[in-house]
C-alpha atoms as a PDB file:
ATOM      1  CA  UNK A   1      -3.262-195.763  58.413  1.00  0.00           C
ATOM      2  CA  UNK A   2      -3.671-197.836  54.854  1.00  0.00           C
ATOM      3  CA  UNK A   3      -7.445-198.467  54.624  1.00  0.00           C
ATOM      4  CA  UNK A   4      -8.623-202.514  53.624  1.00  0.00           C
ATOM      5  CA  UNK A   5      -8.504-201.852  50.120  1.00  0.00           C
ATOM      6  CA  UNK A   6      -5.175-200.922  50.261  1.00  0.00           C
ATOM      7  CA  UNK A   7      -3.863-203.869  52.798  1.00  0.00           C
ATOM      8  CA  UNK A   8      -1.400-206.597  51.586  1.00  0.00           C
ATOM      9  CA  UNK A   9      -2.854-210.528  51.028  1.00  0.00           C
ATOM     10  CA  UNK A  10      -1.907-213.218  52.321  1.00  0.00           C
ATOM     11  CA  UNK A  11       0.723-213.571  50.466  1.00  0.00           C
ATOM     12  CA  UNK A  12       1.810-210.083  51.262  1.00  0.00           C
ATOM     13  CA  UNK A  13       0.754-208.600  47.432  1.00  0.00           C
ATOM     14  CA  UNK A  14      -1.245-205.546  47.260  1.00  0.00           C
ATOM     15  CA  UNK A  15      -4.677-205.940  46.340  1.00  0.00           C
ATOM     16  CA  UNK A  16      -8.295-206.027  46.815  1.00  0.00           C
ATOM     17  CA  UNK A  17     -10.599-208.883  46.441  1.00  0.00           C
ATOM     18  CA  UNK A  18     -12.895-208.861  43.499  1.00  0.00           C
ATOM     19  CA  UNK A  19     -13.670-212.075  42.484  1.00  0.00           C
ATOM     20  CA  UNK A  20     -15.352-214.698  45.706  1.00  0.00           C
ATOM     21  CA  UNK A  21     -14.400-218.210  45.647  1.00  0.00           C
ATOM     22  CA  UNK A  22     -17.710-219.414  44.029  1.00  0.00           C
ATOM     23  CA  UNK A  23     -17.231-217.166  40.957  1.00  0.00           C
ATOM     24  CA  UNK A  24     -13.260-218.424  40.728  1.00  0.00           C
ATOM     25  CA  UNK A  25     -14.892-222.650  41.268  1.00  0.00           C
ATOM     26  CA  UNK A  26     -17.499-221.549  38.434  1.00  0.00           C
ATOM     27  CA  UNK A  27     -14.885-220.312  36.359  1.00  0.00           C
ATOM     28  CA  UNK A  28     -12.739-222.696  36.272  1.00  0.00           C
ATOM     29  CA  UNK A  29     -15.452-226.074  36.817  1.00  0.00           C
ATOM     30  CA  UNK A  30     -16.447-224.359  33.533  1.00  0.00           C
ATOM     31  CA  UNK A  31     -13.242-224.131  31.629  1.00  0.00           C
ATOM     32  CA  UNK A  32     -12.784-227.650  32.331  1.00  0.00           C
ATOM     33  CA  UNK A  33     -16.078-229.000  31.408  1.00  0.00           C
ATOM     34  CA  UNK A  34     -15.931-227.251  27.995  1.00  0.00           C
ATOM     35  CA  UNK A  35     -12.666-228.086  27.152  1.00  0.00           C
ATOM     36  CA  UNK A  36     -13.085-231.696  27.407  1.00  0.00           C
ATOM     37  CA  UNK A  37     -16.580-231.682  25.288  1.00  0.00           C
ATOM     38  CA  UNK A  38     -14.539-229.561  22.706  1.00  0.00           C
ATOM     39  CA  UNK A  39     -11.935-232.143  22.808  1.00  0.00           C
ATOM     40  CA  UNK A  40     -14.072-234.961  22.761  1.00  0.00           C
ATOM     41  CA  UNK A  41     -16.100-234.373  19.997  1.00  0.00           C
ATOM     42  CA  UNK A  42     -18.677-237.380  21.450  1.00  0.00           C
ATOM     43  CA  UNK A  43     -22.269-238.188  21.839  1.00  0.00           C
ATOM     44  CA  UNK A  44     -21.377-240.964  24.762  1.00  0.00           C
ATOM     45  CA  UNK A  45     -22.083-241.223  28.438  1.00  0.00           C
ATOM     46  CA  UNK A  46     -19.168-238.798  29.333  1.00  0.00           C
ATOM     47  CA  UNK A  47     -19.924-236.136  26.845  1.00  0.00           C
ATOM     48  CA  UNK A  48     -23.407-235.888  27.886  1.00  0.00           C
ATOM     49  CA  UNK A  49     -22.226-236.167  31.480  1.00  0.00           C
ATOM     50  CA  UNK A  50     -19.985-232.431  31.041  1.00  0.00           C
ATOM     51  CA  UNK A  51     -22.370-230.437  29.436  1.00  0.00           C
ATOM     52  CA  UNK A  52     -24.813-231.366  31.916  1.00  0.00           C
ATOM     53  CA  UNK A  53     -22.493-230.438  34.450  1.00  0.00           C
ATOM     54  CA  UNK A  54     -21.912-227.490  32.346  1.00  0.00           C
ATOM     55  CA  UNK A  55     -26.019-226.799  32.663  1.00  0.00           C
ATOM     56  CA  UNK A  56     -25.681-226.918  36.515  1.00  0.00           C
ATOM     57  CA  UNK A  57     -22.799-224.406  36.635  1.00  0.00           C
ATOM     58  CA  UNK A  58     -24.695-221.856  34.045  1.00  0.00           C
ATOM     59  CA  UNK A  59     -27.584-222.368  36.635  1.00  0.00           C
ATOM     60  CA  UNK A  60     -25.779-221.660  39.516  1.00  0.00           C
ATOM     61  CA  UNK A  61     -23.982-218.380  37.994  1.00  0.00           C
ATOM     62  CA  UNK A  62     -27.553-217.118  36.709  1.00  0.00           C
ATOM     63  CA  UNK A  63     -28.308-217.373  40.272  1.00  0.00           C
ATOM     64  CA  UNK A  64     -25.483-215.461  41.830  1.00  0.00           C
ATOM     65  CA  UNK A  65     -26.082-213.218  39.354  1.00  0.00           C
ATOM     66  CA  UNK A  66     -28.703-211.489  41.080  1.00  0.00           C
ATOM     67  CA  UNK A  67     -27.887-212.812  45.145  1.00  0.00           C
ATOM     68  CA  UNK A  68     -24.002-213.003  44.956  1.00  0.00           C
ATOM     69  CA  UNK A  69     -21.702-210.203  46.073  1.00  0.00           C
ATOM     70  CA  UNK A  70     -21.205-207.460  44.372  1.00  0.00           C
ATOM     71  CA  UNK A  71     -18.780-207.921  41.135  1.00  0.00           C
ATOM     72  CA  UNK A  72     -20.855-211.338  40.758  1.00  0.00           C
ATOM     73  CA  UNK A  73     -24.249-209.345  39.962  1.00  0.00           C
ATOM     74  CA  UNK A  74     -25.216-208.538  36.420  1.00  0.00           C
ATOM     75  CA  UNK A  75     -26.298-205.159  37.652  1.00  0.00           C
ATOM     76  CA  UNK A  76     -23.006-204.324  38.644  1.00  0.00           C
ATOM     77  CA  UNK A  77     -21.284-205.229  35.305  1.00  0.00           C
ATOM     78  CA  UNK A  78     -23.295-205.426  32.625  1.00  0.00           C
ATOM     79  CA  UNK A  79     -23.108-201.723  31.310  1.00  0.00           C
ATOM     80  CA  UNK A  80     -25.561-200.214  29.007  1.00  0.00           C
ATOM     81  CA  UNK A  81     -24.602-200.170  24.852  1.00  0.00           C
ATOM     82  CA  UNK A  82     -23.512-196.212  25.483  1.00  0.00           C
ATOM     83  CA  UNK A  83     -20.733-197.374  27.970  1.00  0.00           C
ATOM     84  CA  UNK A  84     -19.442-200.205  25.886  1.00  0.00           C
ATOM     85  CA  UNK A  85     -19.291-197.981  22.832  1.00  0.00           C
ATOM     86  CA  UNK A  86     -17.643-195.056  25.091  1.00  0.00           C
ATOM     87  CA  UNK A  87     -15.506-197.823  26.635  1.00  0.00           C
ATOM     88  CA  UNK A  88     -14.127-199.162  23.068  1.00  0.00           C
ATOM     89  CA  UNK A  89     -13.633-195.988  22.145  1.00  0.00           C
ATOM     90  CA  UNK A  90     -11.383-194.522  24.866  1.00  0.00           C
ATOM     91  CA  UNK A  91      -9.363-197.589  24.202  1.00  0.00           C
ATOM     92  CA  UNK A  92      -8.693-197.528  21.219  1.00  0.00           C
ATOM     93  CA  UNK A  93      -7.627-194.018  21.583  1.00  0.00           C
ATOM     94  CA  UNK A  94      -5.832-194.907  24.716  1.00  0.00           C
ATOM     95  CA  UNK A  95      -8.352-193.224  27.510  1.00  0.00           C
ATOM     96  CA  UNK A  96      -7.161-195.475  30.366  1.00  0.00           C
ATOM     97  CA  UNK A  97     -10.520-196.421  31.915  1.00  0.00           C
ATOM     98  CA  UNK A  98      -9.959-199.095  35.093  1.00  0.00           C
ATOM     99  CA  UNK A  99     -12.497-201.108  36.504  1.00  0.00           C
ATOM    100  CA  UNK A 100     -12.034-203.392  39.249  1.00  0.00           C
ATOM    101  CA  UNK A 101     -15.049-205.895  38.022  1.00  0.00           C
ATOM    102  CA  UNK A 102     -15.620-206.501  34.861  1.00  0.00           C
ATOM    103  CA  UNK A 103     -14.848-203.633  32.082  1.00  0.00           C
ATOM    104  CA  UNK A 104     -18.052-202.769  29.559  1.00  0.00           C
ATOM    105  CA  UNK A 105     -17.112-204.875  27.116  1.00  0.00           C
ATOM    106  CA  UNK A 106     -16.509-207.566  29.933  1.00  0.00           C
ATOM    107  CA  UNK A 107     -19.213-207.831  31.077  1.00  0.00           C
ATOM    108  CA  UNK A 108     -21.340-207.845  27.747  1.00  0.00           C
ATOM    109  CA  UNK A 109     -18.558-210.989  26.680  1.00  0.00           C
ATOM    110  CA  UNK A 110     -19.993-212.640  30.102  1.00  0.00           C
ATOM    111  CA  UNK A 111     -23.672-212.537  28.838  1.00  0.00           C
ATOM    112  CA  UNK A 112     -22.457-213.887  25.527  1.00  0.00           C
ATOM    113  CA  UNK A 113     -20.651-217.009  26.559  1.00  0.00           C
ATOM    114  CA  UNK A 114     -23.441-217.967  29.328  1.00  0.00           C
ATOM    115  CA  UNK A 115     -25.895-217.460  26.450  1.00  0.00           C
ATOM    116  CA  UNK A 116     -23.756-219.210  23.826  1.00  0.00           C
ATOM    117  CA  UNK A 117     -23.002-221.956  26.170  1.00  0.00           C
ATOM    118  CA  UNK A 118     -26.621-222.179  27.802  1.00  0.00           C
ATOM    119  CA  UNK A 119     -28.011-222.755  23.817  1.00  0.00           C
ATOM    120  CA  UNK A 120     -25.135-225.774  23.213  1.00  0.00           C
ATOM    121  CA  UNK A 121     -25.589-227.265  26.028  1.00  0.00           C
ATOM    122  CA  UNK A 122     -29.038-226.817  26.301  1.00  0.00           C
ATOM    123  CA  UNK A 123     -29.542-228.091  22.828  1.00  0.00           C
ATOM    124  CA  UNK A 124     -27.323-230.809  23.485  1.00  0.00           C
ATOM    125  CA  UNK A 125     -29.265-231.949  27.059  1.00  0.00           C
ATOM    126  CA  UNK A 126     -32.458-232.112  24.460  1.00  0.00           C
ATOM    127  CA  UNK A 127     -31.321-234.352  21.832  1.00  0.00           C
ATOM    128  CA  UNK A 128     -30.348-236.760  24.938  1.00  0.00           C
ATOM    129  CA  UNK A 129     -34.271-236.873  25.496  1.00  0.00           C
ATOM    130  CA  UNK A 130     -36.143-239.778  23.144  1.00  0.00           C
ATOM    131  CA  UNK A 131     -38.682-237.099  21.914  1.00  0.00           C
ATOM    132  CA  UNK A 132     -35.751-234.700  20.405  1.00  0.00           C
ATOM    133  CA  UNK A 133     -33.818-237.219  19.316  1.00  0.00           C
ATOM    134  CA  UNK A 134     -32.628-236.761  15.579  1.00  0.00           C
ATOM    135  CA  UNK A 135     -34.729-233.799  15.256  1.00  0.00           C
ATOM    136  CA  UNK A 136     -32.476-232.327  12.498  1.00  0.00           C
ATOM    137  CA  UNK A 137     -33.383-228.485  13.837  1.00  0.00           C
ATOM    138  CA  UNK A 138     -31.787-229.415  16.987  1.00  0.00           C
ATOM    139  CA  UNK A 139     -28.934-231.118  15.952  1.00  0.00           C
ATOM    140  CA  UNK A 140     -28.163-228.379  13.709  1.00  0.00           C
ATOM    141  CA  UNK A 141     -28.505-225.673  16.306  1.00  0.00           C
ATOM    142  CA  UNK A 142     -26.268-227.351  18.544  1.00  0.00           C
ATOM    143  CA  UNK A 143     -23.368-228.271  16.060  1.00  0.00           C
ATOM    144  CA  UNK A 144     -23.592-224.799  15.266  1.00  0.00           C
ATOM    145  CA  UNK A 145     -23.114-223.403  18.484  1.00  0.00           C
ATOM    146  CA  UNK A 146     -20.853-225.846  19.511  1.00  0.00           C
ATOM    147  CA  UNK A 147     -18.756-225.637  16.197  1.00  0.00           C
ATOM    148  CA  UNK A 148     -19.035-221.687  16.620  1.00  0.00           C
ATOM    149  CA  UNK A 149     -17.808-221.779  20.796  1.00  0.00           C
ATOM    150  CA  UNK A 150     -14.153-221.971  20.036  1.00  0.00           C
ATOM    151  CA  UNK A 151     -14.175-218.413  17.967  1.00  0.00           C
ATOM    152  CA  UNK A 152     -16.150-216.794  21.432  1.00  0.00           C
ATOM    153  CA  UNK A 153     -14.023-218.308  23.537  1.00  0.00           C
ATOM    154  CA  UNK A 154     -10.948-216.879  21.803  1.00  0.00           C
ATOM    155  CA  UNK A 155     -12.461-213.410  21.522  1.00  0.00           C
ATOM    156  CA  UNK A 156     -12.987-213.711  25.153  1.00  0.00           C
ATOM    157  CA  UNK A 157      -9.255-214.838  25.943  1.00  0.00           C
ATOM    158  CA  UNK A 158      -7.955-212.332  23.410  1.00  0.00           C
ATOM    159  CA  UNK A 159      -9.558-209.583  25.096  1.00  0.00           C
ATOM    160  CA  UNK A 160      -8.346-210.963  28.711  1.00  0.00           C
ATOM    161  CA  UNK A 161      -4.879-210.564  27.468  1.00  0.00           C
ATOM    162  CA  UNK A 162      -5.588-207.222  25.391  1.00  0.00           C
ATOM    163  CA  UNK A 163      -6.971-205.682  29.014  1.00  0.00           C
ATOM    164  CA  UNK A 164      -4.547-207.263  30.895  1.00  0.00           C
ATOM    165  CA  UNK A 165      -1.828-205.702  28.960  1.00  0.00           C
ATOM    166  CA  UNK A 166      -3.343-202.578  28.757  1.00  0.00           C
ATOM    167  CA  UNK A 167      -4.450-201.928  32.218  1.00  0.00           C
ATOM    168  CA  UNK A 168      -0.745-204.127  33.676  1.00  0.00           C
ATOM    169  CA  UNK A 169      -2.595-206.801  35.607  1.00  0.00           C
ATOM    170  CA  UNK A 170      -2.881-210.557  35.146  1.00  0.00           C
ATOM    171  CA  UNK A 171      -6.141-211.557  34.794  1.00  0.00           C
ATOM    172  CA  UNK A 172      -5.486-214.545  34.736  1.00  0.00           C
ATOM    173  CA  UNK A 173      -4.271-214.758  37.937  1.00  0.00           C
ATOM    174  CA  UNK A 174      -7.192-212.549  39.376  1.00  0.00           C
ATOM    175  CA  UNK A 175      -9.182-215.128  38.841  1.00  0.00           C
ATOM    176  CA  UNK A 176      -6.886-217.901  40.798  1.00  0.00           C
ATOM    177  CA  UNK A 177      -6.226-215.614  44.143  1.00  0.00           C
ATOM    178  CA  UNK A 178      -9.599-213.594  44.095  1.00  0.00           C
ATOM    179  CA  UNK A 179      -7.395-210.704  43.992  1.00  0.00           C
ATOM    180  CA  UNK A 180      -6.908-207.587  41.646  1.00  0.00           C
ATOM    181  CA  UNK A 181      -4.163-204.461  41.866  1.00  0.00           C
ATOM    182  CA  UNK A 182      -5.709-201.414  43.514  1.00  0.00           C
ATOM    183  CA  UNK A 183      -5.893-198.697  40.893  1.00  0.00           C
ATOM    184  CA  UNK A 184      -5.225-195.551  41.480  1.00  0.00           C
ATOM    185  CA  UNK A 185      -8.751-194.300  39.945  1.00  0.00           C
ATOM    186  CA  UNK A 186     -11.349-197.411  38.981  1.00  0.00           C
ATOM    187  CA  UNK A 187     -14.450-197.414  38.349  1.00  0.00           C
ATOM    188  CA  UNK A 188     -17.164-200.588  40.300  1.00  0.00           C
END
């Protein structure tokens, strides 16, 4: 008898779930949100509008960090510096290390866009406020961050297609159905 992890979906694909559906909403709520600011390079009603949206959602998954299930919390993906290092280097001299979460270097790329976004859009929220208001310091911070979020968020998709390649699963998709390919050997 197949155990759970090793039962078909719904759709009768092999998998296990890793990501819950308030992780895949977050995700992709996010995505959204930041694309249009970064499109619409605005200081009106519905630019102001998304990245306080964009607050709530970086609330909520600082939250679930700690109470969600298990390949939501930061404990269970954020590796220390030793295992990112060891991580990067097995890959690049093609150690196949498989992790169902978030690899190392992952989840370290997680902390860095929350952070990156939480300082933009944080920065941003302030300067909506009458006493920040053309403060230069925080105008400056948040162009920079903003101006700077395209280059993270490309190292971030890079490496999604990089480990998706690597490891022959579609990320990408992962994060649509929930669902990941069981490995043979992975690591939580």
């Amino acid at each position: 008898m197949r155990s759970s992890r090793h039962m078909n979906n719904q759709n009768g694909e092999p998998g296990i779930k890793v990501w819950d559906p308030l992780i895949r909403v977050f995700h992709w709520t996010l995505v959204i949100m930041v694309l249009f600011n970064l499109m619409n390079d605005e200081e009106g009603q519905l630019h102001q509008l998304a990245g306080y949206s964009v607050l709530g959602l970086l609330t909520f998954r600082i939250l679930w960090g700690f109470v969600g299930p298990h390949h939501a919390r930061f404990k269970n993906f954020v590796a220390r510096p030793t295992e990112v290092k060891a991580y990067l280097k097995g890959f690049i001299y093609g150690h196949d290390s498989h992790y169902l979460g978030h690899n190392p270097a992952g989840g370290w790329m997680v902390l860095l866009l929350l952070g990156w976004l939480a300082v933009t859009a944080g920065t941003g929220s302030m300067l909506a406020l009458p006493s920040f208001a053309g403060q230069g310091l925080f105008e400056g911070i948040h162009e920079a961050f903003a101006e700077t979020l395209p280059l993270i968020i490309t190292v971030h998709v890079c490496g999604v297609i990089v480990s998706g390649l690597w490891h022959r699963e579609n990320l990408v998709k992962a994060m649509v159905t929930g669902r990941k390919p069981y490995p043979r050997k992975a690591s939580s």
